[in-house]
Each structure stands twice: as structure tokens, then as C-alpha cells.
PDB file of N, CA and C in Angstrom:
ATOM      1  N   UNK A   1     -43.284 -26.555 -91.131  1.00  0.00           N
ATOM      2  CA  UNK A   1     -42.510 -26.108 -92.266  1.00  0.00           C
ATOM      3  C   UNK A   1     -41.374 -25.184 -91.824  1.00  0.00           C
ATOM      4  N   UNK A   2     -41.869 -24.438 -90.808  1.00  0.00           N
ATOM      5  CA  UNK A   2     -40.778 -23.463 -90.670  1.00  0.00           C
ATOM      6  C   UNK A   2     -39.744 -23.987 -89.658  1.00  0.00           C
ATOM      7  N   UNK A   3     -39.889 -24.949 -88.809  1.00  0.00           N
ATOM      8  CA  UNK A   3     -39.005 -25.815 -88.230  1.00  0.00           C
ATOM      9  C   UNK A   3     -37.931 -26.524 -89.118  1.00  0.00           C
ATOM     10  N   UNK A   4     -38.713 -26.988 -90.212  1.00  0.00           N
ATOM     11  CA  UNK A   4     -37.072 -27.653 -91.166  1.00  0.00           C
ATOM     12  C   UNK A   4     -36.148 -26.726 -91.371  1.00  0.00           C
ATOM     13  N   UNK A   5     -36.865 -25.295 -92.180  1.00  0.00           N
ATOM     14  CA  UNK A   5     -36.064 -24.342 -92.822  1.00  0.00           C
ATOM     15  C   UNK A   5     -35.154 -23.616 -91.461  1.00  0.00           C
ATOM     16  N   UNK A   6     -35.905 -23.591 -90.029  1.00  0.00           N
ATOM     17  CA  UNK A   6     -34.466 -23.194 -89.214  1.00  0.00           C
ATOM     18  C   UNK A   6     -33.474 -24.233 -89.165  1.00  0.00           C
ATOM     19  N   UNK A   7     -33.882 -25.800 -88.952  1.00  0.00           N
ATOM     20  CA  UNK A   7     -32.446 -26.836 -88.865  1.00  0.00           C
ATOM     21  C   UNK A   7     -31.523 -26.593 -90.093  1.00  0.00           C
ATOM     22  N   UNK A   8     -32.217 -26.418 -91.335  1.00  0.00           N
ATOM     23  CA  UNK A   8     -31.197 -26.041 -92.676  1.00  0.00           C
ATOM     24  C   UNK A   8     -30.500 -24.781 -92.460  1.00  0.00           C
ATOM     25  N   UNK A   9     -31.053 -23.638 -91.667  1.00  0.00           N
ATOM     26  CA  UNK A   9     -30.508 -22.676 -90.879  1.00  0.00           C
ATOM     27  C   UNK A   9     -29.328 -22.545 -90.191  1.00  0.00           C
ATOM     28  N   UNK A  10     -29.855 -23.791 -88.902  1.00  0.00           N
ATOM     29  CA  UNK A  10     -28.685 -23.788 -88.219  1.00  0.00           C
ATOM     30  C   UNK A  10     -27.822 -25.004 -88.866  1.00  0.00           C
ATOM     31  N   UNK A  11     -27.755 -25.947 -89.495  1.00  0.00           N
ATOM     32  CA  UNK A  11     -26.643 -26.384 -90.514  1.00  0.00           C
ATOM     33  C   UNK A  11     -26.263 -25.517 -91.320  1.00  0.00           C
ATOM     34  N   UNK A  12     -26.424 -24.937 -91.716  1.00  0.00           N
ATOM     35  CA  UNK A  12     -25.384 -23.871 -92.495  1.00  0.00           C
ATOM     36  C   UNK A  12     -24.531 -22.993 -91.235  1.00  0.00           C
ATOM     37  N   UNK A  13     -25.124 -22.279 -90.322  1.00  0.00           N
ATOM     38  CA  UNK A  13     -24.463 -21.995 -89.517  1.00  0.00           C
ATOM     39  C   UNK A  13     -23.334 -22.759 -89.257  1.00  0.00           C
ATOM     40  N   UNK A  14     -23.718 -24.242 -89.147  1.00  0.00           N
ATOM     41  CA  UNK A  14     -22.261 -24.870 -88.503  1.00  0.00           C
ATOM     42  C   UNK A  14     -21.358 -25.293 -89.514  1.00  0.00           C
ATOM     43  N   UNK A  15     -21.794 -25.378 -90.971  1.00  0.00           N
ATOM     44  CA  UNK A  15     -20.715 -25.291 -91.823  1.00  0.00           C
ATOM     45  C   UNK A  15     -19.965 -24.040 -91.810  1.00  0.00           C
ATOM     46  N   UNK A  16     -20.606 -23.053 -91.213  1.00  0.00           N
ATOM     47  CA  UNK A  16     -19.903 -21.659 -91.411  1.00  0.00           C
ATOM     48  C   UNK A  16     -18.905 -22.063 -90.300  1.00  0.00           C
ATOM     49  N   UNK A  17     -18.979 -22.551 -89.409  1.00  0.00           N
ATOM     50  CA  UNK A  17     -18.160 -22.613 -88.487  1.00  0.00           C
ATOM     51  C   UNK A  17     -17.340 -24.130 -88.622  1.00  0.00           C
ATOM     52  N   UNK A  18     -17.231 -24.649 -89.261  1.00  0.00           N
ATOM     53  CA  UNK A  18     -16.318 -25.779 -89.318  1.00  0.00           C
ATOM     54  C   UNK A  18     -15.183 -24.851 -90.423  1.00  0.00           C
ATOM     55  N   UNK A  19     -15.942 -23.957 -91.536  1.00  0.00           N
ATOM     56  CA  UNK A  19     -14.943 -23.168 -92.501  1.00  0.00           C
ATOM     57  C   UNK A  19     -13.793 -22.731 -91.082  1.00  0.00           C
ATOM     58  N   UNK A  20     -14.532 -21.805 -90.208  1.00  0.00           N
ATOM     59  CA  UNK A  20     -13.625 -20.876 -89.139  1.00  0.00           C
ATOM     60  C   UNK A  20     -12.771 -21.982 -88.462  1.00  0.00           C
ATOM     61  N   UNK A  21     -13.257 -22.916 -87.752  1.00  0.00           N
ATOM     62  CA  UNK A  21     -12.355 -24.018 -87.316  1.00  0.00           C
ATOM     63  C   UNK A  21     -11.524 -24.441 -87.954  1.00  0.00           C
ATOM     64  N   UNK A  22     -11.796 -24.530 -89.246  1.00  0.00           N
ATOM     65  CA  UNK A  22     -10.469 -25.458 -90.322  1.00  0.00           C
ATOM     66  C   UNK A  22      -9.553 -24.724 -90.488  1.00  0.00           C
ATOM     67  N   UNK A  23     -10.017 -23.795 -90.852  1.00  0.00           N
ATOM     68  CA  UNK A  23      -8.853 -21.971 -91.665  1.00  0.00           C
ATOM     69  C   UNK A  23      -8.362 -21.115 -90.515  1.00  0.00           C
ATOM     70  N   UNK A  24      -9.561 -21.143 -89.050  1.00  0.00           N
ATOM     71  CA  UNK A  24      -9.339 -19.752 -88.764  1.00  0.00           C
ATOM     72  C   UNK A  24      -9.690 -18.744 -89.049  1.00  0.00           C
ATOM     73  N   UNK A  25      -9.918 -17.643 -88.065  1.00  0.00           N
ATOM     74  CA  UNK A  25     -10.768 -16.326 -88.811  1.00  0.00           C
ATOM     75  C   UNK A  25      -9.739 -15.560 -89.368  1.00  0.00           C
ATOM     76  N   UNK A  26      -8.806 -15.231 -89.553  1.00  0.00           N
ATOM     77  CA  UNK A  26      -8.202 -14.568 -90.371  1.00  0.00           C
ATOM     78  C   UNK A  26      -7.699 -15.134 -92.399  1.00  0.00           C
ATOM     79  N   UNK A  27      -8.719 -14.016 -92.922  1.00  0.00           N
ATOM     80  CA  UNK A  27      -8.823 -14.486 -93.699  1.00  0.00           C
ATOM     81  C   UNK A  27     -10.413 -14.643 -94.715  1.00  0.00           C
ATOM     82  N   UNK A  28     -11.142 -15.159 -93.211  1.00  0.00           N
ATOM     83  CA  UNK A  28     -12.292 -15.791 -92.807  1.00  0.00           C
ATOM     84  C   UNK A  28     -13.572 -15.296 -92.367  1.00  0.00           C
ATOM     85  N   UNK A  29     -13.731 -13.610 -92.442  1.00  0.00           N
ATOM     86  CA  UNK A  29     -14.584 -13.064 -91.729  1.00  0.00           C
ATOM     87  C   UNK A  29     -15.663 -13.271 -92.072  1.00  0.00           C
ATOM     88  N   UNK A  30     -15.930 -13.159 -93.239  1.00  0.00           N
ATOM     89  CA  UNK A  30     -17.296 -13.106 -94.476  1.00  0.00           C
ATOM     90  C   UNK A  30     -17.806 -14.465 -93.528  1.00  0.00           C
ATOM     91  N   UNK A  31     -17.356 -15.490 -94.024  1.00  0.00           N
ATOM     92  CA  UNK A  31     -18.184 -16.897 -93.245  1.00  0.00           C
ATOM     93  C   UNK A  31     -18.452 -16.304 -91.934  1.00  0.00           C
ATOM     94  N   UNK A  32     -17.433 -16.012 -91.038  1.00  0.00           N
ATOM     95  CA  UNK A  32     -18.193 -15.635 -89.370  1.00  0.00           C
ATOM     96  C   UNK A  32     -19.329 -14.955 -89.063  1.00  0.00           C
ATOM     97  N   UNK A  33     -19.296 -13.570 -90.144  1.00  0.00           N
ATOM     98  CA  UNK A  33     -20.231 -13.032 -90.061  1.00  0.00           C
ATOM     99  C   UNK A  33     -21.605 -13.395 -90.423  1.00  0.00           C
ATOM    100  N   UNK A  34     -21.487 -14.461 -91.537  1.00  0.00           N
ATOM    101  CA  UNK A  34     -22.884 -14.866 -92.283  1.00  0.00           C
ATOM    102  C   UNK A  34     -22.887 -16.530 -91.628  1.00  0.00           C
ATOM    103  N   UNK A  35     -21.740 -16.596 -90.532  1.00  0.00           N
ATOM    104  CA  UNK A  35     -22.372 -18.172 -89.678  1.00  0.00           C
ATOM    105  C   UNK A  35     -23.076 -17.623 -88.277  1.00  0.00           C
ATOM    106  N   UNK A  36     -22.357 -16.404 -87.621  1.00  0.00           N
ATOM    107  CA  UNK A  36     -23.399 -15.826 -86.521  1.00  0.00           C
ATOM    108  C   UNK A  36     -25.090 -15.327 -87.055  1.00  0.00           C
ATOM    109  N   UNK A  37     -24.563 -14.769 -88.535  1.00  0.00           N
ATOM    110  CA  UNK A  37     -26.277 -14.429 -88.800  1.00  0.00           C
ATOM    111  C   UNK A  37     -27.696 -15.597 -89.186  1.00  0.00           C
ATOM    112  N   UNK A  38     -26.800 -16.482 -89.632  1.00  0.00           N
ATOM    113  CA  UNK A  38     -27.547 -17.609 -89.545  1.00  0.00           C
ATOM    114  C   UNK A  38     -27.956 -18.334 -88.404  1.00  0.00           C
ATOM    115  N   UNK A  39     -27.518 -18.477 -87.625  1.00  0.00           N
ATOM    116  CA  UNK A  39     -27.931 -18.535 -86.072  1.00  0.00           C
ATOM    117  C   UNK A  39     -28.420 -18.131 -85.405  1.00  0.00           C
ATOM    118  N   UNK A  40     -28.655 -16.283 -85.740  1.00  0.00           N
ATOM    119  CA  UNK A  40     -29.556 -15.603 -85.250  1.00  0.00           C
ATOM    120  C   UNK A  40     -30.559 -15.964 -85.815  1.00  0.00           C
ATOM    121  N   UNK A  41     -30.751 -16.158 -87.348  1.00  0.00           N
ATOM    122  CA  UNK A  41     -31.547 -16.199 -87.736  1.00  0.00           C
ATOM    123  C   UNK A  41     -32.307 -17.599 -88.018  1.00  0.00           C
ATOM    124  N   UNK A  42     -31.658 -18.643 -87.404  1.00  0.00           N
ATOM    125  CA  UNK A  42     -32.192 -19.984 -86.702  1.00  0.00           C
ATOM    126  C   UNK A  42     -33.214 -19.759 -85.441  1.00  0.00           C
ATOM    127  N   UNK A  43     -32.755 -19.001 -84.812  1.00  0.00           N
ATOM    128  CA  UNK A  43     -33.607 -18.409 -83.515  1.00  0.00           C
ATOM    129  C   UNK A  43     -34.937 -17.767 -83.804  1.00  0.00           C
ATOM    130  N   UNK A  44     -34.857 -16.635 -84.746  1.00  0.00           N
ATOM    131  CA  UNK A  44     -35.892 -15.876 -85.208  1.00  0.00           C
ATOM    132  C   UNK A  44     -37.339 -16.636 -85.758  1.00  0.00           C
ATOM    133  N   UNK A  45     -36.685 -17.540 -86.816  1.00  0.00           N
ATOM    134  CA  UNK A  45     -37.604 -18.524 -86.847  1.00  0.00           C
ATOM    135  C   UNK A  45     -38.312 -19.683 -86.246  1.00  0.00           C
ATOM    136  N   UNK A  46     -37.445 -19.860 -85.198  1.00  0.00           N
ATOM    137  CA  UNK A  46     -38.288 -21.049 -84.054  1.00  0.00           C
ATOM    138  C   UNK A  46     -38.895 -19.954 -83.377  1.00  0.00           C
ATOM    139  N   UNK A  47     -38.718 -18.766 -83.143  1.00  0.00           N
ATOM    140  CA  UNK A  47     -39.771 -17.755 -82.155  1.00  0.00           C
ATOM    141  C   UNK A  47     -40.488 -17.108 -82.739  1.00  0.00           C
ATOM    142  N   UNK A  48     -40.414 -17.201 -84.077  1.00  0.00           N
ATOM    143  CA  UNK A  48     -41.304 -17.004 -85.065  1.00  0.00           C
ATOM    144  C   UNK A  48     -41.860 -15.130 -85.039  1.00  0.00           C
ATOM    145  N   UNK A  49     -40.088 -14.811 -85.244  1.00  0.00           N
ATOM    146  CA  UNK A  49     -40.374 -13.052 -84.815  1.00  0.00           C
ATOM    147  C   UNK A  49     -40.866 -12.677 -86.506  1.00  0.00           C
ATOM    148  N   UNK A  50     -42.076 -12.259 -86.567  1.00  0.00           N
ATOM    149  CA  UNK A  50     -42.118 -11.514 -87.511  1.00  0.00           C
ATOM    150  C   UNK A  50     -40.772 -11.129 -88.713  1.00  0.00           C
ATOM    151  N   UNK A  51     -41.390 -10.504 -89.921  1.00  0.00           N
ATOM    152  CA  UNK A  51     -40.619 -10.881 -91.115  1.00  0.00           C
ATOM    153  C   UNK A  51     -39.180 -11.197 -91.091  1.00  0.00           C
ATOM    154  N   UNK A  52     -38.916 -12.695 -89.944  1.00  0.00           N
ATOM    155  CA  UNK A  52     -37.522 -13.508 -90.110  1.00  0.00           C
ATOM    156  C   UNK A  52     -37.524 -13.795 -91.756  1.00  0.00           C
ATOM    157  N   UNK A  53     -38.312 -15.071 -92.071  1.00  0.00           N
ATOM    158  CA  UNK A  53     -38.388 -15.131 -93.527  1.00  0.00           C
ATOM    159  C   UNK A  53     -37.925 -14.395 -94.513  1.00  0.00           C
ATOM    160  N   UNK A  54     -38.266 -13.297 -94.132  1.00  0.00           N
ATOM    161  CA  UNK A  54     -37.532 -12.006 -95.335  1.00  0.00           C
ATOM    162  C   UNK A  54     -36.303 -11.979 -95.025  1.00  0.00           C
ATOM    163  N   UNK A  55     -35.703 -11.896 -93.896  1.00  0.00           N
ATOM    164  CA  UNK A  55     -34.601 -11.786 -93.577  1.00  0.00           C
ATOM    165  C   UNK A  55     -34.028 -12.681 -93.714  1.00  0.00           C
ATOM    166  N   UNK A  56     -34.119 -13.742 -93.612  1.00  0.00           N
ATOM    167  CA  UNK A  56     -33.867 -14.802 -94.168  1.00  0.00           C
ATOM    168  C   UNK A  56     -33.035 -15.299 -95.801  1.00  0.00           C
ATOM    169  N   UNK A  57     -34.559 -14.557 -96.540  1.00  0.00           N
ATOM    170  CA  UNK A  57     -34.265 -14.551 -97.763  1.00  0.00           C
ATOM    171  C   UNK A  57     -33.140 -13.539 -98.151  1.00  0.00           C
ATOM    172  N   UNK A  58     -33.135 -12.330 -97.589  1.00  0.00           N
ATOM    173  CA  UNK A  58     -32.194 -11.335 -98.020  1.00  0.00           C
ATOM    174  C   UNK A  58     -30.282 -11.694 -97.866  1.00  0.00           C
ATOM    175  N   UNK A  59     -30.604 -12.366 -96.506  1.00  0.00           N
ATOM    176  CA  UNK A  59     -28.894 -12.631 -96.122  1.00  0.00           C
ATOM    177  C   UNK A  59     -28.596 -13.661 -96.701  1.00  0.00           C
ATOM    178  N   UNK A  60     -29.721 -14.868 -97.086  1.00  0.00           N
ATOM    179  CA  UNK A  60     -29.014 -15.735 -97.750  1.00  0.00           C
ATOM    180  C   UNK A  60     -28.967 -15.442 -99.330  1.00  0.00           C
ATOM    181  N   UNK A  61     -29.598 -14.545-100.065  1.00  0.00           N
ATOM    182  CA  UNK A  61     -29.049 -14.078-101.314  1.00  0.00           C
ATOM    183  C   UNK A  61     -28.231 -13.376-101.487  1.00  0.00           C
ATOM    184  N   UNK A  62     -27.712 -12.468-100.260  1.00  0.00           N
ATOM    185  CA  UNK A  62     -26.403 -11.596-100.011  1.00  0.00           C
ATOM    186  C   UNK A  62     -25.249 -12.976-100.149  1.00  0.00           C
ATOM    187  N   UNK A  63     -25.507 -13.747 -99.211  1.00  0.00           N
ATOM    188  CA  UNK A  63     -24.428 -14.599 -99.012  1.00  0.00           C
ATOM    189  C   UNK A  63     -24.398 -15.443-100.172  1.00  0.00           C
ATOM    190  N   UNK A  64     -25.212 -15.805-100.941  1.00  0.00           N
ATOM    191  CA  UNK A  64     -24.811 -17.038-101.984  1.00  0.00           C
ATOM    192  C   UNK A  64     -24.347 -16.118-102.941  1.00  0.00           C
ATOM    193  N   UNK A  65     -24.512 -14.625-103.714  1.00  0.00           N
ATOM    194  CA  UNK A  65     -24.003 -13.566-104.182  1.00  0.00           C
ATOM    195  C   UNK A  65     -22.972 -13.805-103.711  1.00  0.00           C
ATOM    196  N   UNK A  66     -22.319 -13.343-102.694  1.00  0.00           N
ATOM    197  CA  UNK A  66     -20.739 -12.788-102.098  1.00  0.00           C
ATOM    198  C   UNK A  66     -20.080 -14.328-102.138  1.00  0.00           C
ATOM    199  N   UNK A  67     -20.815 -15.597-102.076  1.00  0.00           N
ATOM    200  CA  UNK A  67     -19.988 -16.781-102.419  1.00  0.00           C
ATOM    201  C   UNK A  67     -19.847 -17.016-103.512  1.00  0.00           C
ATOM    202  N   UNK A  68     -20.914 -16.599-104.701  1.00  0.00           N
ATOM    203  CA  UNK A  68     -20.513 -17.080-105.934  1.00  0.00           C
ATOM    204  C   UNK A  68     -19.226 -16.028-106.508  1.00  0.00           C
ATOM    205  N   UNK A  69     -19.283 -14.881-106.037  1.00  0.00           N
ATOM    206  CA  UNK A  69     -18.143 -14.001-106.483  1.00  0.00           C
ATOM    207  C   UNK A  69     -16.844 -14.509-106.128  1.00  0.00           C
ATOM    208  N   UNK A  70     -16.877 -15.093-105.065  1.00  0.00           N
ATOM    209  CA  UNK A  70     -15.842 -14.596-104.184  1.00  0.00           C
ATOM    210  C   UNK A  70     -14.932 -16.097-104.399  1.00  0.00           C
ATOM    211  N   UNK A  71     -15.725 -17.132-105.001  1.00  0.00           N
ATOM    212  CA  UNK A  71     -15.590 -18.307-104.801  1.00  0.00           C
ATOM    213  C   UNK A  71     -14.156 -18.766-105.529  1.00  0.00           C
ATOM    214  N   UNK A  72     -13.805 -17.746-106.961  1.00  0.00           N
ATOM    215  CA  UNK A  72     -12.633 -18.000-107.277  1.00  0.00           C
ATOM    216  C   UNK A  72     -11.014 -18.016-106.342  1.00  0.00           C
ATOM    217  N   UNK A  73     -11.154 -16.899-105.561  1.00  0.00           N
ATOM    218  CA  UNK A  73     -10.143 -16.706-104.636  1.00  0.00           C
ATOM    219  C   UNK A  73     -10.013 -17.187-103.490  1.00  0.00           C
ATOM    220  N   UNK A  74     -10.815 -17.879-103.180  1.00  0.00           N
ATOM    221  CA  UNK A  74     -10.644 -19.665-102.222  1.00  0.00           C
ATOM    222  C   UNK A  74      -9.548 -19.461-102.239  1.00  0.00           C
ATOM    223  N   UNK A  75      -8.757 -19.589-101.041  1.00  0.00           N
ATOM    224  CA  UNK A  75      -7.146 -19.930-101.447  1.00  0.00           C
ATOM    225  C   UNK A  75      -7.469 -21.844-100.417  1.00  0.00           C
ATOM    226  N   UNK A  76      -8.245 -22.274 -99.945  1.00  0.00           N
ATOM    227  CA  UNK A  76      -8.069 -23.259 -99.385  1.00  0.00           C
ATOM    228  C   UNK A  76      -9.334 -24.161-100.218  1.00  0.00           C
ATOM    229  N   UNK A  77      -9.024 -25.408 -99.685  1.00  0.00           N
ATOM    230  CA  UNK A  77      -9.557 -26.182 -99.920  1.00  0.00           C
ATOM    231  C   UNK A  77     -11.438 -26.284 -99.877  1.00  0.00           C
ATOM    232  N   UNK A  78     -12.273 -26.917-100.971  1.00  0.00           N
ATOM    233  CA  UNK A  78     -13.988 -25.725-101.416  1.00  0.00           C
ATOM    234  C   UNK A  78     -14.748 -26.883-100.790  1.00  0.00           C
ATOM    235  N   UNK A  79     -14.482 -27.548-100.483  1.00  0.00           N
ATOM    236  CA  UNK A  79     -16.390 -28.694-100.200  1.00  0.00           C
ATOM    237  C   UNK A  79     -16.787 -28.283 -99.532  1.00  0.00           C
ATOM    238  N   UNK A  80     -16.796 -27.780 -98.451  1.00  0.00           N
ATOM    239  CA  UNK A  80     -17.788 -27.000 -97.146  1.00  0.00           C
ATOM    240  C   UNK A  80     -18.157 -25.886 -98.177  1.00  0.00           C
ATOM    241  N   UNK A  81     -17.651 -25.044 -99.081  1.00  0.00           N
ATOM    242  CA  UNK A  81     -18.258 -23.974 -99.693  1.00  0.00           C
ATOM    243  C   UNK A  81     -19.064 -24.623-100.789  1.00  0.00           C
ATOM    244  N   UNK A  82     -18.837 -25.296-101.492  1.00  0.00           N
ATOM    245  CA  UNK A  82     -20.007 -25.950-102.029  1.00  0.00           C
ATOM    246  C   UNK A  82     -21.076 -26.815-101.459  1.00  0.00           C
ATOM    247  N   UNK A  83     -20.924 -26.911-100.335  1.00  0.00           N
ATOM    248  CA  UNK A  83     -22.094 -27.701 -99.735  1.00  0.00           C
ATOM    249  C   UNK A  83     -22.954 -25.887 -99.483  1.00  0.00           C
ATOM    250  N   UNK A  84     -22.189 -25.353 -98.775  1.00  0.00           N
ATOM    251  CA  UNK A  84     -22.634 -24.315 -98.375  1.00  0.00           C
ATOM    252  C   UNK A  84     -23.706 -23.581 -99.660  1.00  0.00           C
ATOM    253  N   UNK A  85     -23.165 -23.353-100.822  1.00  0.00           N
ATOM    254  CA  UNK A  85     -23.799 -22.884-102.063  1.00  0.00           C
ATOM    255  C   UNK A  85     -25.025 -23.923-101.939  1.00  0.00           C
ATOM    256  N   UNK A  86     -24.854 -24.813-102.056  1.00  0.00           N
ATOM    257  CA  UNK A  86     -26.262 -25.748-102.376  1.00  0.00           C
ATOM    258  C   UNK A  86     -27.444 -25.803-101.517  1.00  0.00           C
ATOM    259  N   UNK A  87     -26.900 -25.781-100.418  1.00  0.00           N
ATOM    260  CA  UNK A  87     -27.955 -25.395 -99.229  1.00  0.00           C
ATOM    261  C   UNK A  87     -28.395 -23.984 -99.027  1.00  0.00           C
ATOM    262  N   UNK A  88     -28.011 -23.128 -99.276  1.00  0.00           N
ATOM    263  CA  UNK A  88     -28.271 -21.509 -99.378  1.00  0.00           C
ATOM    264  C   UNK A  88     -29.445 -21.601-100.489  1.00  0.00           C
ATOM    265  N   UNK A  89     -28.992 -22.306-101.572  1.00  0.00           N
ATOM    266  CA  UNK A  89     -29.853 -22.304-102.689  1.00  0.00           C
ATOM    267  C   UNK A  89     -31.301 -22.665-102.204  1.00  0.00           C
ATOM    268  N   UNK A  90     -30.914 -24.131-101.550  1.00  0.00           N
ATOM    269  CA  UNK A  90     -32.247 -24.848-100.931  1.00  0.00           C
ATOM    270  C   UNK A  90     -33.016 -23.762-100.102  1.00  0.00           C
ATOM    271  N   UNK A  91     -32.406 -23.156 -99.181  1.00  0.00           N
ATOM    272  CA  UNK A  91     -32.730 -22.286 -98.367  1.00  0.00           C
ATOM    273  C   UNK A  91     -33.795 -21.118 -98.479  1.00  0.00           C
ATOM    274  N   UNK A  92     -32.963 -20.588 -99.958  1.00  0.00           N
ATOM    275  CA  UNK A  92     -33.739 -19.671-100.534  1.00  0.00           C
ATOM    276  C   UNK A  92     -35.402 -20.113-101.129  1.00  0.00           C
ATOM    277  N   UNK A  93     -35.202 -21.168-101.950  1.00  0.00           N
ATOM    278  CA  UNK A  93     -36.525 -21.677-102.187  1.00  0.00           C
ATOM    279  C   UNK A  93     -37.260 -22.295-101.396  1.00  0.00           C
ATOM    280  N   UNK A  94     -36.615 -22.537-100.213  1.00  0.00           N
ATOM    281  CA  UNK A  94     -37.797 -23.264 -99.143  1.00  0.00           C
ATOM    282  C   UNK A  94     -38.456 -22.345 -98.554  1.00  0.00           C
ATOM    283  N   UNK A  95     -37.609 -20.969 -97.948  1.00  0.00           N
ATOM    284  CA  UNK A  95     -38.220 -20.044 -97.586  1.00  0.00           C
ATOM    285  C   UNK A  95     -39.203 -19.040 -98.432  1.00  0.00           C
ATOM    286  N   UNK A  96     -38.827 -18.920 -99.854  1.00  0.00           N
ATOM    287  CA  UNK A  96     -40.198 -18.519-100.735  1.00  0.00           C
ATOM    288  C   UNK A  96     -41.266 -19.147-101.132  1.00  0.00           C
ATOM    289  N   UNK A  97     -41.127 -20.809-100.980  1.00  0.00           N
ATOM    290  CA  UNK A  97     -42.240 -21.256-100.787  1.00  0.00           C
ATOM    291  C   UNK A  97     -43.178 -20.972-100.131  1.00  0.00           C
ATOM    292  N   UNK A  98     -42.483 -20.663 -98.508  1.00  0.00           N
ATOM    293  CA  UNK A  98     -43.220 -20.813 -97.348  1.00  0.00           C
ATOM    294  C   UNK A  98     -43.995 -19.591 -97.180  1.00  0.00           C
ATOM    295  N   UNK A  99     -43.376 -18.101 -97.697  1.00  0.00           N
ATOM    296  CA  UNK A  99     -43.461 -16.508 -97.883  1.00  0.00           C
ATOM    297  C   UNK A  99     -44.705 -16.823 -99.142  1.00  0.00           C
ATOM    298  N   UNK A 100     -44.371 -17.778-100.219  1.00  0.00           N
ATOM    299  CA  UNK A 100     -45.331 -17.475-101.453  1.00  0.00           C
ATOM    300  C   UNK A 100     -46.397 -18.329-101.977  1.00  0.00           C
ATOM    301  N   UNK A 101     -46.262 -19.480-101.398  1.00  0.00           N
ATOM    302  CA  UNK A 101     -47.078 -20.698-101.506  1.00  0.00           C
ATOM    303  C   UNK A 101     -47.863 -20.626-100.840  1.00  0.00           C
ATOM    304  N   UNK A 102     -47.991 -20.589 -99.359  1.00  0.00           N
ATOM    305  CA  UNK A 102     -48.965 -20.724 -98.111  1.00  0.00           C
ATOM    306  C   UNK A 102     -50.094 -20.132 -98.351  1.00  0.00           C
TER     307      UNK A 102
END
């Protein structure tokens, strides 16, 4: 279980980084910062460091927060940010499953 939720991990990571490739970081930081933390936090969970999951849950509700705000002032072009929203979403509930179900 916790193997899917890091690959959905590190795919979001690399949408964060196709945003930086397309645009560039200027402009662009918010994604860099929340595509390196997702990567860390791809790692955390294949080594299975203690409360990743939480952490998990926290940055990706920071981040789907700061995307749904922020989402009007896009000045470029949104499908990577809406893929991005939808998978954060997924993200979030796969990982409280895994935190609340088990």
C-alpha cells in the first residue's frame, strides 16, 4: 500500500517539475519547493521513516490549499495544475486510509 502512495508521490513530484521546465523558476517557486518536498517525501516512504504519512498528509494539504488559492493568478497555461489538484486530492485520501483504515 505504501509503495503506490510513494509512486503517486513521486508523480506529482515530476509534474512539479515539468511546471519548472515549461515556465522556469522564476515566477515558479511554490511548485519547486512542494516538487523537492515531494521527493523527499517519496523517499521517506519507501524507507518507511516513521510519521512520513503525516507528513505527507500535512504538505499535501498545505499544497492543494496554496493551489486552490493561488490557482486564479496562473498567468500560464493550467493542465499540469489540475492534474496536480486531482492527484494531491487522491493523495490525501490514500494516505488517510492507510493512517486510518489499517
Amino acid at each position: 500500500m505504501t509503495t503506490l502512495l510513494a509512486i503517486l508521490l513521486a508523480v506529482d513530484a515530476i509534474l512539479h517539475g515539468v511546471i519548472i521546465a515549461r515556465f522556469g523558476v522564476k515566477g515558479n517557486e511554490p511548485p519547486l519547493v512542494f516538487g523537492l518536498a515531494y521527493a523527499a517525501l517519496t523517499v521517506a516512504i519507501f524507507l518507511g521513516i516513521p510519521y512520513a504519512l503525516w507528513a505527507v498528509l500535512f504538505v499535501t494539504l498545505v499544497g492543494l490549499v496554496g493551489l486552490t488559492v493561488a490557482y486564479k493568478n496562473i498567468s500560464h497555461e493550467k493542465t499540469v495544475e489540475r492534474v496536480i489538484w486531482v492527484l494531491n486530492v487522491v493523495i490525501i485520501l490514500f494516505a488517510s486510509f492507510i493512517l486510518f483504515a489499517r
